[in-house]
Protein backbone atom coordinates (compact mmCIF):
# COMPACT_ATOMS: atom_id res chain seq x y z
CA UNK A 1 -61.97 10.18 -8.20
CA UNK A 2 -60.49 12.37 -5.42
CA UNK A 3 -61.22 15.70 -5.08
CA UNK A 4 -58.78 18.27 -6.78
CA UNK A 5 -58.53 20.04 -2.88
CA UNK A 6 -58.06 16.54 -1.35
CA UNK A 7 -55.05 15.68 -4.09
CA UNK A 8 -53.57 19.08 -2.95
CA UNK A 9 -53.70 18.59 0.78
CA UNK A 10 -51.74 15.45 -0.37
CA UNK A 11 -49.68 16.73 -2.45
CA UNK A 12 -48.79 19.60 0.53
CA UNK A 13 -48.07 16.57 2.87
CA UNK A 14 -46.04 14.73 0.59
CA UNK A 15 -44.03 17.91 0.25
CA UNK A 16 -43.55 18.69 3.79
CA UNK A 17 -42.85 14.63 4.39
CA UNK A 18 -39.70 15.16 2.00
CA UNK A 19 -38.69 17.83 3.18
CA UNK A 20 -38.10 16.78 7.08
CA UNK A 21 -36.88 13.87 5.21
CA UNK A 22 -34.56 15.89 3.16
CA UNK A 23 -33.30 17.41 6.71
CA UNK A 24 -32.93 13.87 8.26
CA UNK A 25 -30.90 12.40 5.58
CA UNK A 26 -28.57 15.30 5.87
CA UNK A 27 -27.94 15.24 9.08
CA UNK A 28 -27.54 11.55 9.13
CA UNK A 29 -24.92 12.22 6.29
CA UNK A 30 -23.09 14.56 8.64
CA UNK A 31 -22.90 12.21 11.53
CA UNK A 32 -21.84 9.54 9.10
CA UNK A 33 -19.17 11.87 6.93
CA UNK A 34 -16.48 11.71 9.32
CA UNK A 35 -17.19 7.98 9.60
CA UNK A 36 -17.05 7.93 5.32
CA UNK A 37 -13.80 9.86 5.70
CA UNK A 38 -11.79 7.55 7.62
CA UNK A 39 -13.11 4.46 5.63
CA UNK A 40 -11.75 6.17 2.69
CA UNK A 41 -8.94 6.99 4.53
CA UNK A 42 -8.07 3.10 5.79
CA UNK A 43 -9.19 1.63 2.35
CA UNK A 44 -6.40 4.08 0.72
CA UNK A 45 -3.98 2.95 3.40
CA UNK A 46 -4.65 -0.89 2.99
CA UNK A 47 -3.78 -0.57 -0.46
CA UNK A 48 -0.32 1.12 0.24
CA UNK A 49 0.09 -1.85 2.56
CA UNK A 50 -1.02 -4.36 0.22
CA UNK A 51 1.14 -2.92 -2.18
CA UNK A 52 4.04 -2.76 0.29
CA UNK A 53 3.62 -6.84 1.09
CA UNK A 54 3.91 -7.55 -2.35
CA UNK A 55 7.27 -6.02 -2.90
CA UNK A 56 8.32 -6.92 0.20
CA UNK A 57 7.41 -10.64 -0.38
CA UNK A 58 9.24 -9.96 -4.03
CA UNK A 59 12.22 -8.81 -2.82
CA UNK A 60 12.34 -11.95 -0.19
CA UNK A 61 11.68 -14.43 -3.11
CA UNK A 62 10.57 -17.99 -1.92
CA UNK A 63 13.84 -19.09 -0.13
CA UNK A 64 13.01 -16.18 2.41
CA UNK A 65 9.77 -16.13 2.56
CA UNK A 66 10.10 -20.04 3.69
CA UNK A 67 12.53 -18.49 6.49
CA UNK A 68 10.61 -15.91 7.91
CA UNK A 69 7.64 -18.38 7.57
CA UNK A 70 9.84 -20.14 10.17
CA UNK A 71 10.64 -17.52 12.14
CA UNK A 72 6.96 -16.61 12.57
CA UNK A 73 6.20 -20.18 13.82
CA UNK A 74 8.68 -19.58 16.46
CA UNK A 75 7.03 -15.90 17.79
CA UNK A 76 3.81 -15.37 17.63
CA UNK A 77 0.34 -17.89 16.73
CA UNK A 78 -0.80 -15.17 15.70
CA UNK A 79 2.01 -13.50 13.37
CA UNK A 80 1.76 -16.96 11.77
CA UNK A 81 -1.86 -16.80 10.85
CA UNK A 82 -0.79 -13.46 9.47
CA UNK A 83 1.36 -14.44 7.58
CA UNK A 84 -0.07 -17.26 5.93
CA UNK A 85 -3.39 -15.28 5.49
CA UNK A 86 -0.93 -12.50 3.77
CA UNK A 87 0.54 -15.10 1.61
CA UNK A 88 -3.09 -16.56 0.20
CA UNK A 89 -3.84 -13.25 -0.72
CA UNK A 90 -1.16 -12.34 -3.16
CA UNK A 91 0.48 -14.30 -6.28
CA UNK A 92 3.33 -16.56 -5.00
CA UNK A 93 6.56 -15.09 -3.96
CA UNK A 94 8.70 -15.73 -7.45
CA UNK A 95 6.17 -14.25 -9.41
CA UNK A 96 6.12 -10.97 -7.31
CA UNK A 97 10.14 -11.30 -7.52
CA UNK A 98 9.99 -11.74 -11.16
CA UNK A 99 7.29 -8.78 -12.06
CA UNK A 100 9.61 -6.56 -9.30
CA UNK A 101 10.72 -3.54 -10.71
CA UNK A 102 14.57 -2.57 -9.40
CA UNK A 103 13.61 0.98 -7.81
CA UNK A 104 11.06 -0.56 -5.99
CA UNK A 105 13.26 -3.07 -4.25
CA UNK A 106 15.93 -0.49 -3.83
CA UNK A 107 13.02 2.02 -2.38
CA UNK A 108 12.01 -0.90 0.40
CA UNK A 109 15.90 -1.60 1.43
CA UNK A 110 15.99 2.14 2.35
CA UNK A 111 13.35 2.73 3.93
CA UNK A 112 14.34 0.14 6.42
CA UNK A 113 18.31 0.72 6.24
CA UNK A 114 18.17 4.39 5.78
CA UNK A 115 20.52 6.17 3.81
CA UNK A 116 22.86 3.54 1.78
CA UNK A 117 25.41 3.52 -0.82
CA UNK A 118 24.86 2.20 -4.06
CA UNK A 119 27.38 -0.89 -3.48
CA UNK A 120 25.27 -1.39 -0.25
CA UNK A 121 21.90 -1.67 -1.87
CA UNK A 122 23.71 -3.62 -4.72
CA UNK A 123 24.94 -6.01 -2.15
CA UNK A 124 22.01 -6.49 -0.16
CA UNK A 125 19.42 -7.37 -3.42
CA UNK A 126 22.29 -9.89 -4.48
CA UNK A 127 22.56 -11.24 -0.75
CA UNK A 128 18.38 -11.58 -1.42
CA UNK A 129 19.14 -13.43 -4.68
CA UNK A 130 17.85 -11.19 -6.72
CA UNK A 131 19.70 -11.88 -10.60
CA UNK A 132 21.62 -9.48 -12.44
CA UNK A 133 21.75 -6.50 -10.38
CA UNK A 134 24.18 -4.24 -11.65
CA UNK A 135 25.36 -0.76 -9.99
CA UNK A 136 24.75 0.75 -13.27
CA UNK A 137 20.75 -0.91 -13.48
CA UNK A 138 20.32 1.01 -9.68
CA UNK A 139 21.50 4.15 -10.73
CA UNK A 140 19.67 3.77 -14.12
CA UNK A 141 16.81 3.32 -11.64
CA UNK A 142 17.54 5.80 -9.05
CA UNK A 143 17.29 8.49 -12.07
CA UNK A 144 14.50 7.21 -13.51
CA UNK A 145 12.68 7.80 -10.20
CA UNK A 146 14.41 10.56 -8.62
CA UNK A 147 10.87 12.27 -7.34
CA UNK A 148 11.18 9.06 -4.91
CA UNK A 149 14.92 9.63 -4.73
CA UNK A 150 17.35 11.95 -2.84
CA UNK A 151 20.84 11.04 -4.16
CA UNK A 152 24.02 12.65 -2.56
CA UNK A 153 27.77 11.82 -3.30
CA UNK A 154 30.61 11.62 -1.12
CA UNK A 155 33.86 11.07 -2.46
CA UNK A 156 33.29 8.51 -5.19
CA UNK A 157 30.53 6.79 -3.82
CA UNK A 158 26.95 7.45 -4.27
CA UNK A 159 24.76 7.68 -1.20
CA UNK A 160 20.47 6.70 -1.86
CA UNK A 161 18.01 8.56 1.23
CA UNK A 162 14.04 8.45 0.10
CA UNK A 163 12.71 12.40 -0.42
């Protein structure tokens, strides 16, 4: 059996051992933290990009997403591989169309077109082939959603911006 003196001197280097250790790890934390941050940062931006694709590739159903599969073979190897890797991530394209909500696929036509009129938007999710699209379902949308929403009227027609 050790010595009770010998356990303490031990003991007292054990201590001292965790604490430099104590001051390593925390500076290692520092010089990693900003590192941390902006891997949180990207993971939460992936997922509004993932999240993005899918209603894009919803609103485009199958039909288009077979044309701008086409389109992509013509540009760019690379926007191709893209592509395709995009597409073997996510549920097929009529699935995403069929579990689209309607403010979502009126939310990605304006953020591309910009401010639009109702009869616009309506126009443009029929010209996609999206079924039963009503002016009275978008505006039924529009106020369901209005903190996503800036509505504005000009003569009779109603005019969509995102806030």
């Amino acid at each position: 059996m050790k010595p009770n003196h010998d356990v303490y001197k031990l003991m007292q280097k054990r201590l001292l051992n965790e604490c430099r250790r104590i001051r390593s790890i925390r500076q290692e934390m520092e010089e990693l933290a900003s590192a941390h941050i902006r891997y949180l940062d990207l993971e939460e931006d992936l997922a509004k990009r993932r999240h993005s694709t899918s209603s894009l590739l919803g609103l485009f159903g199958p039909d288009l997403v077979a044309e701008t599969k086409k389109v992509a073979e013509t540009m760019n190897t690379d926007d191709k591989t893209c592509l395709e890797e995009t597409l073997k991530e996510r549920r097929p394209p009529q699935e995403l169309r069929e579990a689209l909500r309607l403010w979502r696929a009126v939310r990605e036509y304006v953020r591309i077109a910009g401010q639009s009129s109702v009869g616009d938007i309506q126009g443009f999710l029929e010209w996609v082939g999206m079924k039963n699209v009503t002016r009275q379902a978008i505006e039924s949308a529009l106020r369901q959603h209005k903190e996503e929403f800036e509505i504005t009227k000009r003569g009779h027609e109603r005019y969509v911006a995102l806030k």
